[in-house]
C-alpha atoms as a PDB file:
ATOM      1  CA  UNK A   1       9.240 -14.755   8.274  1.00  0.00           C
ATOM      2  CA  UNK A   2      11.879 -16.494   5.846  1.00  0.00           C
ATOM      3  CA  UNK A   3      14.198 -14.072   4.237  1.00  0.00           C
ATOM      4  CA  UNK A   4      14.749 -15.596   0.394  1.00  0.00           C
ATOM      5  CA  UNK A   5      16.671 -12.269  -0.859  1.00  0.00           C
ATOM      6  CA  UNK A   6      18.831  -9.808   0.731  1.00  0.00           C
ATOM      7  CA  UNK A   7      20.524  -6.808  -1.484  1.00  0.00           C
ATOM      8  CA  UNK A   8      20.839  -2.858  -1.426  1.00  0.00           C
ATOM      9  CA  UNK A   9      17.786  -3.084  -4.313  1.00  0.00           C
ATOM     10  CA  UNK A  10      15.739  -5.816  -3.138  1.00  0.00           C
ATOM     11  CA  UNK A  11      15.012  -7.796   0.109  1.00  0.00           C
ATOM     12  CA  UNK A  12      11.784  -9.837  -0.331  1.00  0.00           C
ATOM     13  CA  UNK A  13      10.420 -12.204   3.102  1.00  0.00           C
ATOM     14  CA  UNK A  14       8.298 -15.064   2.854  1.00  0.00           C
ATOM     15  CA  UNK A  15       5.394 -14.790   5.072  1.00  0.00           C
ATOM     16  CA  UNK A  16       3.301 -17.376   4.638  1.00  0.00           C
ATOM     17  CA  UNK A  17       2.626 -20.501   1.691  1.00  0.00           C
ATOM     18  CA  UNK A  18      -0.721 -21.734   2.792  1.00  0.00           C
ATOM     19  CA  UNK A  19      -3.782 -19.876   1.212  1.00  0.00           C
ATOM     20  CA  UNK A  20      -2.382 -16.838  -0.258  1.00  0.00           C
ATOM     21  CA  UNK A  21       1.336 -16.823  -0.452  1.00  0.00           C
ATOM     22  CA  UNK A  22       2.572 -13.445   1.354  1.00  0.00           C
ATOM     23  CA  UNK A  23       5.368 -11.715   0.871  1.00  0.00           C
ATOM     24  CA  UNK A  24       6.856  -8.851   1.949  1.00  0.00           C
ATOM     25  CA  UNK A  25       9.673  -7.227   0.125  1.00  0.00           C
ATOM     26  CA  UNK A  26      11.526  -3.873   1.145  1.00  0.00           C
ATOM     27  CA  UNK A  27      13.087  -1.482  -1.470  1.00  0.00           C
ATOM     28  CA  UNK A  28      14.705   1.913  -1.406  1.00  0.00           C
ATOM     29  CA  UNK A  29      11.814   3.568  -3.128  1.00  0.00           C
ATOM     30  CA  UNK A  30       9.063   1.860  -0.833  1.00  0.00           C
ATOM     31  CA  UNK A  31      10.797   3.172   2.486  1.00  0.00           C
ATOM     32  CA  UNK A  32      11.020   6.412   1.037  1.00  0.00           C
ATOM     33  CA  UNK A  33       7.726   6.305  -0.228  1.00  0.00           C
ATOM     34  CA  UNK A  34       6.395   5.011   3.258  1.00  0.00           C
ATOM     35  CA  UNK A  35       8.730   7.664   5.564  1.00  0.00           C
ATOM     36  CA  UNK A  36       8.568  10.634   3.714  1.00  0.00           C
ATOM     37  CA  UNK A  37       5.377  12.449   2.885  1.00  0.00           C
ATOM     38  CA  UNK A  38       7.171  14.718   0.595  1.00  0.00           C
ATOM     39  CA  UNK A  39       7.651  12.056  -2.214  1.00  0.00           C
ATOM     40  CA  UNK A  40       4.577  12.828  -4.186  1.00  0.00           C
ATOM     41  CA  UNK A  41       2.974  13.596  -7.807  1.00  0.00           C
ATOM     42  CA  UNK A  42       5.370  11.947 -10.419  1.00  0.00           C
ATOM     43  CA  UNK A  43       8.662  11.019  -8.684  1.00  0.00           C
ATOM     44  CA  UNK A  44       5.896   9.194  -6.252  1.00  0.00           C
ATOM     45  CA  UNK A  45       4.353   6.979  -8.992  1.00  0.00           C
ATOM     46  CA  UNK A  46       7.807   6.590 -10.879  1.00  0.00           C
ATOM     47  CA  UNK A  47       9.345   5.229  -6.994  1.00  0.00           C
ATOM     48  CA  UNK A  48       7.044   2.797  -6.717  1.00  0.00           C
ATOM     49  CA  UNK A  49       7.063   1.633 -10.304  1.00  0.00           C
ATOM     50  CA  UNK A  50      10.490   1.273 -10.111  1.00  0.00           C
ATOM     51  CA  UNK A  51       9.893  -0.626  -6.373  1.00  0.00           C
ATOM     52  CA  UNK A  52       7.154  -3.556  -8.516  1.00  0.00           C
ATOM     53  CA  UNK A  53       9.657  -3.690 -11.398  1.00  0.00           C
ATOM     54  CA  UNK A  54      12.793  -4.710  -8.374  1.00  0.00           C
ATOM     55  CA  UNK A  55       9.903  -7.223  -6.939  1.00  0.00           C
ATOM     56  CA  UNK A  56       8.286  -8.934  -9.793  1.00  0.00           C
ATOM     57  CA  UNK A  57      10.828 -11.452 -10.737  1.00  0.00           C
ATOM     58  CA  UNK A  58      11.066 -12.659  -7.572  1.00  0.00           C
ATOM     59  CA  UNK A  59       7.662 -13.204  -6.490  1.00  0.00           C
ATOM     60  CA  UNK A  60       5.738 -13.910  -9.739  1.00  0.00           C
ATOM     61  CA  UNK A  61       4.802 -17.462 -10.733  1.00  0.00           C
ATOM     62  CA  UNK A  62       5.696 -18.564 -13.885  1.00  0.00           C
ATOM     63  CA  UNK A  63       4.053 -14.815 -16.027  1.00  0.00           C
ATOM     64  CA  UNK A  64       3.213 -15.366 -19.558  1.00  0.00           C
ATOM     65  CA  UNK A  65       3.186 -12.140 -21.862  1.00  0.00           C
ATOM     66  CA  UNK A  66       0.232 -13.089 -23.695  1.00  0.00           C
ATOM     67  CA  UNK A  67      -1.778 -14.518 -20.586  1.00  0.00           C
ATOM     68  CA  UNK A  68      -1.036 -11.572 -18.590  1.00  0.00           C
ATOM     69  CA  UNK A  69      -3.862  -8.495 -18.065  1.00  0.00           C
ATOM     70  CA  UNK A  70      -2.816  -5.617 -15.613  1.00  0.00           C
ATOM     71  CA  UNK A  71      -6.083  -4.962 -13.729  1.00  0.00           C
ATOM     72  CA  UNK A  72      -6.384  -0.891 -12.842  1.00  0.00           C
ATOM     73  CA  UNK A  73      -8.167  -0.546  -9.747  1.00  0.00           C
ATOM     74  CA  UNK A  74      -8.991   3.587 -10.169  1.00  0.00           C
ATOM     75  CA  UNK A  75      -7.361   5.585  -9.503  1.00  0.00           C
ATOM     76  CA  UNK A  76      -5.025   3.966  -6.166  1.00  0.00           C
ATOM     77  CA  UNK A  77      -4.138   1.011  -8.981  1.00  0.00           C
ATOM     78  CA  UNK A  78      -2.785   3.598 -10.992  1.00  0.00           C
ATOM     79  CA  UNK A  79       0.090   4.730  -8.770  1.00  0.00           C
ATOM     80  CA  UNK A  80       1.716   1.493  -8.739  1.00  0.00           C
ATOM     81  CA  UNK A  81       2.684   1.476 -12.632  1.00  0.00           C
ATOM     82  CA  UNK A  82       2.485  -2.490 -13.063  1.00  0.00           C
ATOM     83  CA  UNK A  83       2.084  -2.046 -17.317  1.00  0.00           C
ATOM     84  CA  UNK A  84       5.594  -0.460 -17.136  1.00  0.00           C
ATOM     85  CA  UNK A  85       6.758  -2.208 -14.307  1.00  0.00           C
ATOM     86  CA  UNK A  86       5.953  -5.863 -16.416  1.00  0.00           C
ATOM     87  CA  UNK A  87       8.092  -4.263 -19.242  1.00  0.00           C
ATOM     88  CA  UNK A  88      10.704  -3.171 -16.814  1.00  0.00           C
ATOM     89  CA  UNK A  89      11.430  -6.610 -15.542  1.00  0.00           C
ATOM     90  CA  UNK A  90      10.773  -9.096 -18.115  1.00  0.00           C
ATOM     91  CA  UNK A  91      11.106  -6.360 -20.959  1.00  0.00           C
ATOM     92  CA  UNK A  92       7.407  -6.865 -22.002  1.00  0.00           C
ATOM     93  CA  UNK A  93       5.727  -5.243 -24.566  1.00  0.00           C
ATOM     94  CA  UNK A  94       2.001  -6.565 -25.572  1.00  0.00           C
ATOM     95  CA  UNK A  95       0.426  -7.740 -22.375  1.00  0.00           C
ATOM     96  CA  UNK A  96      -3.119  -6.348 -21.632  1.00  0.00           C
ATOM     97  CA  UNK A  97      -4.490  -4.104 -19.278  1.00  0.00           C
ATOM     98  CA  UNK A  98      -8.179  -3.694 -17.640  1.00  0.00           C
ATOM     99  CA  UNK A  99      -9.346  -0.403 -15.943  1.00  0.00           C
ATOM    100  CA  UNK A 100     -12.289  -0.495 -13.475  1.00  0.00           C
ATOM    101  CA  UNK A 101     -13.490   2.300 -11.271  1.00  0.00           C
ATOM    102  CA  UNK A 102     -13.702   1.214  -7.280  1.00  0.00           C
ATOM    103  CA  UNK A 103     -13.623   4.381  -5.050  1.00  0.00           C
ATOM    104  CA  UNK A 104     -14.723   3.725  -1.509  1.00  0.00           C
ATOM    105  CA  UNK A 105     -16.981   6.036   0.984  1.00  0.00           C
ATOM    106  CA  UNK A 106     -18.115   5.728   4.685  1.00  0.00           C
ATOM    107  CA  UNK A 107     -21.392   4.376   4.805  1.00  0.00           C
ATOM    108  CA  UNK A 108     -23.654   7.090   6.484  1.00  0.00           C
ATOM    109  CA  UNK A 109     -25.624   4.781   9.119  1.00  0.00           C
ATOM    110  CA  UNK A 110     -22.240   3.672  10.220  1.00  0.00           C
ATOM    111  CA  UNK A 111     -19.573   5.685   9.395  1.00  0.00           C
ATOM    112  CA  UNK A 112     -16.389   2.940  10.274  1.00  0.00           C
ATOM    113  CA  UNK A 113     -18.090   0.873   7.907  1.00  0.00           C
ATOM    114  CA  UNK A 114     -17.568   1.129   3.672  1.00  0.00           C
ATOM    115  CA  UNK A 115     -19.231   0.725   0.550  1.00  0.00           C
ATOM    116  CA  UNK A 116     -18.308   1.288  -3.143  1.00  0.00           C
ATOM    117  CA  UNK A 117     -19.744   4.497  -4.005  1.00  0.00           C
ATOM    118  CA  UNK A 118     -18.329   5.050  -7.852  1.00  0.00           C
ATOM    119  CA  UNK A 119     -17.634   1.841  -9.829  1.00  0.00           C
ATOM    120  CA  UNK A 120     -19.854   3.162 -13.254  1.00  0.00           C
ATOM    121  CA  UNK A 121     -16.889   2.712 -15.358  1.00  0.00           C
ATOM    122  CA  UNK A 122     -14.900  -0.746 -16.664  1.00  0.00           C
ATOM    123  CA  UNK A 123     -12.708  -1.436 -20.021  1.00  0.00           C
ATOM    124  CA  UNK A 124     -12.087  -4.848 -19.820  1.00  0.00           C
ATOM    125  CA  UNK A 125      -9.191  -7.035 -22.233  1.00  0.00           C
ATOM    126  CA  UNK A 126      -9.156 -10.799 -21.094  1.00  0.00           C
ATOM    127  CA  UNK A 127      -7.134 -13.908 -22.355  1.00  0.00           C
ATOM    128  CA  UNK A 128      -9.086 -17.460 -22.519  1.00  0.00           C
ATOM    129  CA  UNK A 129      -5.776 -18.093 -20.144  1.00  0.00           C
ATOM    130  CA  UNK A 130      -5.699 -15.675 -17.931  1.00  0.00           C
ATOM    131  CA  UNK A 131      -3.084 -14.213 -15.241  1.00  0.00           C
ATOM    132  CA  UNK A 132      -4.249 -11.025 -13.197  1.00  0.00           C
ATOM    133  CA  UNK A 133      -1.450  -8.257 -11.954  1.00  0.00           C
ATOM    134  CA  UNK A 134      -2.477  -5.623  -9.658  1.00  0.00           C
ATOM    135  CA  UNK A 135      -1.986  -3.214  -6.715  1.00  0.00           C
ATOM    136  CA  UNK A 136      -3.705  -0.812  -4.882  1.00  0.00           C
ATOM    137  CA  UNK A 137      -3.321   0.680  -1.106  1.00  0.00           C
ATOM    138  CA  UNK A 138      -5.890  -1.536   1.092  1.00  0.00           C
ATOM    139  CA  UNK A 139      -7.102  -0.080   4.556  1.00  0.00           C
ATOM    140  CA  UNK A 140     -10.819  -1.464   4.847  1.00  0.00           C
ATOM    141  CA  UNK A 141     -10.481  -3.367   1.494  1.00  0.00           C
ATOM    142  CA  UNK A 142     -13.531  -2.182   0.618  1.00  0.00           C
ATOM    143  CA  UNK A 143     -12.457  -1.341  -2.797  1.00  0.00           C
ATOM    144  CA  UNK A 144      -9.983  -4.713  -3.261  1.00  0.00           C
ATOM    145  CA  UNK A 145     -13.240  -6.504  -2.546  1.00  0.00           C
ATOM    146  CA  UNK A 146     -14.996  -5.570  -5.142  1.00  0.00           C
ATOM    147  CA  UNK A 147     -11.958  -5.298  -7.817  1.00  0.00           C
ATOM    148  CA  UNK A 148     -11.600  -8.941  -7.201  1.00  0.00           C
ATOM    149  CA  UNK A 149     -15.322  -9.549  -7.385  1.00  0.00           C
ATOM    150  CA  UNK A 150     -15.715  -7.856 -10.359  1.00  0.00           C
ATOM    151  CA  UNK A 151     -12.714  -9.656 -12.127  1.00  0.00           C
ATOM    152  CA  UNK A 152     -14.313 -13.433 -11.117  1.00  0.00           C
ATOM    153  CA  UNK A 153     -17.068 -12.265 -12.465  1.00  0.00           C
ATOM    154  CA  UNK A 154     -15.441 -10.911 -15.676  1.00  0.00           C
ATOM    155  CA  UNK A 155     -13.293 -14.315 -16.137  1.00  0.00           C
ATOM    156  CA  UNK A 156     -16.390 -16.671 -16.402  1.00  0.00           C
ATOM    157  CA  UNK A 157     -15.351 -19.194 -19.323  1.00  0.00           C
ATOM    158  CA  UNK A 158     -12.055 -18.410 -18.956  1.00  0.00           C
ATOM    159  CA  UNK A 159      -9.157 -20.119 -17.120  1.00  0.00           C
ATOM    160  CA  UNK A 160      -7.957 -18.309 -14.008  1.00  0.00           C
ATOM    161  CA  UNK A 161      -4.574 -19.125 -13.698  1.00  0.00           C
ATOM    162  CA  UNK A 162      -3.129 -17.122 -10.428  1.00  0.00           C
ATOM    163  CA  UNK A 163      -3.307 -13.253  -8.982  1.00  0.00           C
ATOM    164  CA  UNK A 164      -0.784 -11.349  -7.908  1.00  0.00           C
ATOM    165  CA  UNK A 165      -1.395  -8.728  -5.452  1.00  0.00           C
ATOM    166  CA  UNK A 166       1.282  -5.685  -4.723  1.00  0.00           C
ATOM    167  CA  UNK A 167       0.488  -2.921  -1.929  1.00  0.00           C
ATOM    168  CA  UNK A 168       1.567  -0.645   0.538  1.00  0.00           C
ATOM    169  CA  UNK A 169      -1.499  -1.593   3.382  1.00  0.00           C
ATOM    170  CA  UNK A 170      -2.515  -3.943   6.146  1.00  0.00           C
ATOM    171  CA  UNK A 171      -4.166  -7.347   6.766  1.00  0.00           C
ATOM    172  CA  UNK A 172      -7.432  -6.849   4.911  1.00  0.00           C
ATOM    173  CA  UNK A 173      -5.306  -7.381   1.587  1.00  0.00           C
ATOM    174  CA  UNK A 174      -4.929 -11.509   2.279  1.00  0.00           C
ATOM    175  CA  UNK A 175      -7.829 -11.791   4.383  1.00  0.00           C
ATOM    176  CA  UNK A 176      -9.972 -10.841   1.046  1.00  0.00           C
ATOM    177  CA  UNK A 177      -7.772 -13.053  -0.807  1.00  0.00           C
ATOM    178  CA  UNK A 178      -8.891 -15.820   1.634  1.00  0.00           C
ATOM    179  CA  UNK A 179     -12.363 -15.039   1.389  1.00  0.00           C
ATOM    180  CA  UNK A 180     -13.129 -15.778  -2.280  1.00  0.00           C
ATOM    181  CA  UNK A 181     -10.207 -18.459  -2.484  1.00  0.00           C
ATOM    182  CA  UNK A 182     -12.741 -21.324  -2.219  1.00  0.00           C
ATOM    183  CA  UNK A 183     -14.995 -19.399  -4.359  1.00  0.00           C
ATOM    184  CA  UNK A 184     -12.211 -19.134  -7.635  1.00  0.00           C
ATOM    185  CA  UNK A 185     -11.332 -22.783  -6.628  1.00  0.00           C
ATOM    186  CA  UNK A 186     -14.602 -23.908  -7.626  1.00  0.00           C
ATOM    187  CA  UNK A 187     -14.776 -22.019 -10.552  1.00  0.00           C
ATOM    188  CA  UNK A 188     -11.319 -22.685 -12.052  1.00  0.00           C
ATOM    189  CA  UNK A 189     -10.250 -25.994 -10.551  1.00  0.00           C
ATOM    190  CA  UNK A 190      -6.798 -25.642 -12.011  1.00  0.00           C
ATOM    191  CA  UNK A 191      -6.222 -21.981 -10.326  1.00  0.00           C
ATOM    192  CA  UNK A 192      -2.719 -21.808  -9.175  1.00  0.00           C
ATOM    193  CA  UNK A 193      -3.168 -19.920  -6.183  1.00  0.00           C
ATOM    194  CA  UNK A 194      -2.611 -16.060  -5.039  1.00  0.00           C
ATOM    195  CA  UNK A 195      -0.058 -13.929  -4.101  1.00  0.00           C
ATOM    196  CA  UNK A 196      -0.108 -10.969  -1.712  1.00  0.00           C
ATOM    197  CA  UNK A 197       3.175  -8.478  -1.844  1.00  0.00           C
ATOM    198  CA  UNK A 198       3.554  -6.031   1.058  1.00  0.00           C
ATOM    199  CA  UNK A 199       5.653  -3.474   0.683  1.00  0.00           C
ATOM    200  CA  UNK A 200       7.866  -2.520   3.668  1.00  0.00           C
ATOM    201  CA  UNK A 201       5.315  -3.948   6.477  1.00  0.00           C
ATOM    202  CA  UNK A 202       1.777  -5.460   7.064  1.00  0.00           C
ATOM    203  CA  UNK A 203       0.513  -2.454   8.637  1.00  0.00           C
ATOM    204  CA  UNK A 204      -2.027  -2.438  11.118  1.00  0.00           C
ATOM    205  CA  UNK A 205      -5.384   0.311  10.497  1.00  0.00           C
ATOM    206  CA  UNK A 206      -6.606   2.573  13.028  1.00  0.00           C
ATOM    207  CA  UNK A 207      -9.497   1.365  14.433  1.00  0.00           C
ATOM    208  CA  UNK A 208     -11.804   3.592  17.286  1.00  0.00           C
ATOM    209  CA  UNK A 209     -10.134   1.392  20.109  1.00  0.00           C
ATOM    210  CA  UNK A 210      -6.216   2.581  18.776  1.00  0.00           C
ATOM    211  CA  UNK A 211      -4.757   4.337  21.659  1.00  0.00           C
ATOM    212  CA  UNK A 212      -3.529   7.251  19.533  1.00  0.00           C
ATOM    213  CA  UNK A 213      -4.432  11.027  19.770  1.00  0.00           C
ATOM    214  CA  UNK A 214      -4.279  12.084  16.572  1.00  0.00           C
ATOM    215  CA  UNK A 215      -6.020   9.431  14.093  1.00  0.00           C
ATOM    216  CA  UNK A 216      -8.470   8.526  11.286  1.00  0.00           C
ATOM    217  CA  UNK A 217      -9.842   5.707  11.593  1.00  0.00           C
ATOM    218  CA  UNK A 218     -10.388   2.830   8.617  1.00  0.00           C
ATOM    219  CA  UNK A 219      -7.662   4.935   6.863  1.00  0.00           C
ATOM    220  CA  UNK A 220      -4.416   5.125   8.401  1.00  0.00           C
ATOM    221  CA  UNK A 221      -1.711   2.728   8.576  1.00  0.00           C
ATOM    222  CA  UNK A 222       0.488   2.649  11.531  1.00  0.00           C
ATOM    223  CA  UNK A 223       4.338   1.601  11.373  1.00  0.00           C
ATOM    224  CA  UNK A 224       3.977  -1.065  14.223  1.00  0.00           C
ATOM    225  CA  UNK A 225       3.785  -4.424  15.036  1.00  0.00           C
ATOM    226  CA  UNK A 226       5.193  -8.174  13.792  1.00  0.00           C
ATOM    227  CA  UNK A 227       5.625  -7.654   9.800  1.00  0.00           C
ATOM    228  CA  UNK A 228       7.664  -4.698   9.261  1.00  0.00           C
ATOM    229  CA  UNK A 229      10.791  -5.704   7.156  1.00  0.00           C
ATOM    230  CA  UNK A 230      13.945  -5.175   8.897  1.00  0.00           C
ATOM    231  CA  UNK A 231      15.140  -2.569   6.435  1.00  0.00           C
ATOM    232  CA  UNK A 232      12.177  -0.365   7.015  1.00  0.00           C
ATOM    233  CA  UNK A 233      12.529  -0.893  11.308  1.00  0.00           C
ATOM    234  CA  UNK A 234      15.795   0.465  10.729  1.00  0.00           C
ATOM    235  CA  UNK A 235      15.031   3.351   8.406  1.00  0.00           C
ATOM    236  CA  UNK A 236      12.635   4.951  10.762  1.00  0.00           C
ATOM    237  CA  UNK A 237      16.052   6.088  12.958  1.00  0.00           C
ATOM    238  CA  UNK A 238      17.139   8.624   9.906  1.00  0.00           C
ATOM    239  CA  UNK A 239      14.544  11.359  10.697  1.00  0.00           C
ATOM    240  CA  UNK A 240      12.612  11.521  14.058  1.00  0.00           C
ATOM    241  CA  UNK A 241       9.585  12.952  11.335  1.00  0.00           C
ATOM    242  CA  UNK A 242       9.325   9.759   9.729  1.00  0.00           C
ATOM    243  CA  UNK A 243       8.225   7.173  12.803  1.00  0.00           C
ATOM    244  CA  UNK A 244       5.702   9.800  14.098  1.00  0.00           C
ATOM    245  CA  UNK A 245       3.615  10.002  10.506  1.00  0.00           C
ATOM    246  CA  UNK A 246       0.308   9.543  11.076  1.00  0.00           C
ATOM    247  CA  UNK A 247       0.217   7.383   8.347  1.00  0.00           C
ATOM    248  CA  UNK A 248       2.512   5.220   6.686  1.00  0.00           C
ATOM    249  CA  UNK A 249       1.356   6.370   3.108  1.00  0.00           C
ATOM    250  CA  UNK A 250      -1.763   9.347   3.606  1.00  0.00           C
ATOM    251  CA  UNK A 251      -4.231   9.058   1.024  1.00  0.00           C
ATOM    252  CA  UNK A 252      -2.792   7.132  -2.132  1.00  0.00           C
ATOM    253  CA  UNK A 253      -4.812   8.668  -5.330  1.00  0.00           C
ATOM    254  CA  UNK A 254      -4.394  12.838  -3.797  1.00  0.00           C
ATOM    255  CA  UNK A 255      -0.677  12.067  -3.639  1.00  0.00           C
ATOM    256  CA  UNK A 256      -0.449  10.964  -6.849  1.00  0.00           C
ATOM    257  CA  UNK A 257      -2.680  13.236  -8.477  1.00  0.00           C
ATOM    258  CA  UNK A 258      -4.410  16.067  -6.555  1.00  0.00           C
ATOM    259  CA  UNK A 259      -0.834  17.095  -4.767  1.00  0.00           C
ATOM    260  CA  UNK A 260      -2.200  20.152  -2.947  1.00  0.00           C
ATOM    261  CA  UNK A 261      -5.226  18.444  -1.577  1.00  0.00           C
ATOM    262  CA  UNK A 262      -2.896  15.615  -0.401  1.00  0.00           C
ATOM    263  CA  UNK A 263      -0.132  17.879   1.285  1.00  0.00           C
ATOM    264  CA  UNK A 264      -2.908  20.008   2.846  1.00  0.00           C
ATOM    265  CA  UNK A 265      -4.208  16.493   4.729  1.00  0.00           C
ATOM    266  CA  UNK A 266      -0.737  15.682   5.995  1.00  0.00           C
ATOM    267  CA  UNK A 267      -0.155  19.580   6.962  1.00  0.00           C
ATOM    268  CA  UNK A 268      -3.190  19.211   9.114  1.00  0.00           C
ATOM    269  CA  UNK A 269      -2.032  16.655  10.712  1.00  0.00           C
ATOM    270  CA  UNK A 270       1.375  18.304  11.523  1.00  0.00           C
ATOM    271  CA  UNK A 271       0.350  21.265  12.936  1.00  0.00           C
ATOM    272  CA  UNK A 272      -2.277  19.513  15.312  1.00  0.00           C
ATOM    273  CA  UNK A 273       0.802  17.665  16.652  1.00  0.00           C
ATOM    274  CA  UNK A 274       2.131  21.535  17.082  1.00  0.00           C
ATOM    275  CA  UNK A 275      -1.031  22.042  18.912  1.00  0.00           C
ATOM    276  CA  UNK A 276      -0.442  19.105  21.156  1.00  0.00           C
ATOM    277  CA  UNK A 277       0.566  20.076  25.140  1.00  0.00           C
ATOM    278  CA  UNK A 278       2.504  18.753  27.165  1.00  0.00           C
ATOM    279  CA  UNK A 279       3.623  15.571  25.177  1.00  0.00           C
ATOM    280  CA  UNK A 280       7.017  14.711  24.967  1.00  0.00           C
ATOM    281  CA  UNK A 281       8.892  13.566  21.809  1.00  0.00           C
ATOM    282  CA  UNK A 282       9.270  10.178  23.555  1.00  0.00           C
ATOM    283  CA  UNK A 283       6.078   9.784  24.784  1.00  0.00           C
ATOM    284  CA  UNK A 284       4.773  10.448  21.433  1.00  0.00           C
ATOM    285  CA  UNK A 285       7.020   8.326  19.968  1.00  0.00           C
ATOM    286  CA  UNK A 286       6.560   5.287  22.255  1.00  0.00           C
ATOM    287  CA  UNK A 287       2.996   5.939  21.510  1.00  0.00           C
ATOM    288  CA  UNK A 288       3.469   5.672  17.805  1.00  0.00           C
ATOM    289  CA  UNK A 289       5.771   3.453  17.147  1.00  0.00           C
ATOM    290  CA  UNK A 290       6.862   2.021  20.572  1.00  0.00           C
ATOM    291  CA  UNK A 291       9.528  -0.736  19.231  1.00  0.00           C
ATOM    292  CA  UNK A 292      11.822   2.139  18.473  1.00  0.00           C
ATOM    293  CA  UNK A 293      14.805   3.397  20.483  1.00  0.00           C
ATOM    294  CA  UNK A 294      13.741   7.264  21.605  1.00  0.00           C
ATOM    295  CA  UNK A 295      17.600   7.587  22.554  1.00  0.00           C
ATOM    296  CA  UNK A 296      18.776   7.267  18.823  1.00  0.00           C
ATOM    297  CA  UNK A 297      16.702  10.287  17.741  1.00  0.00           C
ATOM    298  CA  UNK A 298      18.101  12.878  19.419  1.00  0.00           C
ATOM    299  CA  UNK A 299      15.291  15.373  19.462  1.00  0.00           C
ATOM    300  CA  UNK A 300      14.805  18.207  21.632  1.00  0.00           C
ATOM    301  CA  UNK A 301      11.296  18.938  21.431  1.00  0.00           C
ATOM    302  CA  UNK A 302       8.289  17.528  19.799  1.00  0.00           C
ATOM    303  CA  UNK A 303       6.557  20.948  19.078  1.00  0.00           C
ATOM    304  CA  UNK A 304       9.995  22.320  17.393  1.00  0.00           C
ATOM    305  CA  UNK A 305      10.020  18.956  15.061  1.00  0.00           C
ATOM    306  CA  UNK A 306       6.154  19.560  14.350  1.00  0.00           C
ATOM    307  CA  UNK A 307       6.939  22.983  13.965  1.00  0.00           C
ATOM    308  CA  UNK A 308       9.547  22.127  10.864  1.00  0.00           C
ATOM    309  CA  UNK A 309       7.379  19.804   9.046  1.00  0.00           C
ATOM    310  CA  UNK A 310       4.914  22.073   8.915  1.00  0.00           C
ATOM    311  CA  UNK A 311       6.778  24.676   7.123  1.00  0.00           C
ATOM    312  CA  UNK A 312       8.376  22.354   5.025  1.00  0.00           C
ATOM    313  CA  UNK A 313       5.080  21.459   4.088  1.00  0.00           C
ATOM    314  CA  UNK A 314       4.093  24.725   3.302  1.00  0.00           C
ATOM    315  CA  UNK A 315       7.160  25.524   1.418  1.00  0.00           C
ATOM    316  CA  UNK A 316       5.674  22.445  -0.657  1.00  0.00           C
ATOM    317  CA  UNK A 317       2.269  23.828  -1.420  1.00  0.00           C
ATOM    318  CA  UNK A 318       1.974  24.740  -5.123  1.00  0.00           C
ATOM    319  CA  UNK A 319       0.775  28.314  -5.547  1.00  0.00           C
END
């Protein structure tokens, strides 16, 4: 991991150059986003607007205005606010935007598998030179998959020039990129290549072999292992809440747009924890996020912290 920028407003890592490039790039919206469940609705969206608009010019390629369609993946897409973001960093005005529907669902002969169970709707607006912008949370990327799919198929007779990829998610996000990378080669033999943006961390997914009490598999993210930006490692040591999530980000379109649905989910979580017996705060934490220091959160007991989010929580709750 090469850092190539380091400031209060921006530090973006270079991950890899071969197949997808991969970045990941750590901002002061994007760790509050990712630490603090209680950033949601509008200041949620506008945070990570503002987080792509402090990315984009340094890990775009060479954007054109004119070339340039924002592709909507509904409704996580939505939250990331590339349209303004574009206009926000290169002060754009007239570049296009594409809307397709992609919501995922557990498949019911196999429920940690996924399939695309609403994609009826698509508005498309395409350049014969084409550049694609777009971002979405990824866990299974069930619905990435078929966003992508759907745009190669869409971009037939037209030239592909490059993708560029933001989210807040884990590994699935290149490894799709990877997948149809020989695929858009054939098809547009002077393709530029792909880029995949993480914000704060690659984030591993709960899978039914996690060694985790409280979990959902194919959903969560969890704040562990070798691609977390410095920045957020470091962050996590401001509130003993924010390591001990359950996820890194909860469910993407509710926080954005359904708020009491989405603060209901992490409440649920919280006052399991309460529920939880005999578990210290450091075991809990070690079991969570174990590359983290339990001395430097000085916190008396787990069920009193658990006990705290919860009515913060509840405090939040519109009537």
């Amino acid at each position: 991991m090469k850092s190539t920028l380091q400031s209060d407003d921006c530090s973006v890592y270079l991950v890899s150059e071969s197949g997808p490039r991969v970045y990941l790039v750590s901002t002061p919206e994007t760790r509050a986003i990712c630490n603090d469940p209680l950033l949601y609705g509008v200041d949620y969206t506008r945070a990570l607007q503002q987080a792509c608009a402090r990315a984009l010019p340094h890990v775009s390629e060479a954007l054109e205005e004119n070339q340039t369609t924002v592709v909507h993946l509904l409704r996580g897409g939505l939250n990331f606010g590339l349209r303004e973001a574009l206009a926000d960093a290169f002060g754009w005005n007239a570049h296009s935007s594409t809307f397709l529907s992609a919501q995922r669902k557990r498949k019911a002969d196999d429920p940690e598998e996924w399939e695309i169970g609403e994609c009826e709707y698509k508005k498309l607006a395409l350049a014969d030179t084409v550049s694609l912008v777009l971002g979405d949370v990824v866990a299974s990327g069930a619905s990435l998959q078929y966003g992508l799919e759907s745009m190669l198929e869409a971009v037939k007779g037209r030239r592909l020039r490059s993708i560029l990829f933001f989210t807040i998610g884990g590994p699935r996000s290149e490894e799709v990129f990877q997948s149809l990378d020989s695929r858009i080669k054939a098809t547009h033999p002077d393709y530029e290549g792909s880029t995949v943006v993480y914000f704060e961390g690659r984030f591993p997914v709960a899978d039914p072999a996690t060694p985790l009490q409280i979990k959902i598999t194919g959903t969560d993210l969890l704040r562990h292992g070798p691609y977390l930006t410095p920045e957020f490692v470091e962050s996590q040591y401001e509130s003993p809440m924010f390591p001990v999530e359950r996820c890194t980000i909860y469910d993407a379109g509710s926080r954005a747009f359904e708020v009491r649905a989405y603060l209901e989910d992490v409440l649920e979580y919280w006052e399991a924890v309460e529920a939880l017996e005999n578990v210290s705060f450091g075991d809990y934490l070690r079991e969570r996020c174990p590359a983290l220091d339990a001395s430097k959160l000085q916190v008396g007991s787990l069920r009193a912290l658990a006990r705290q989010q919860c009515e913060r929580l509840r405090r939040a709750l519109p009537v």
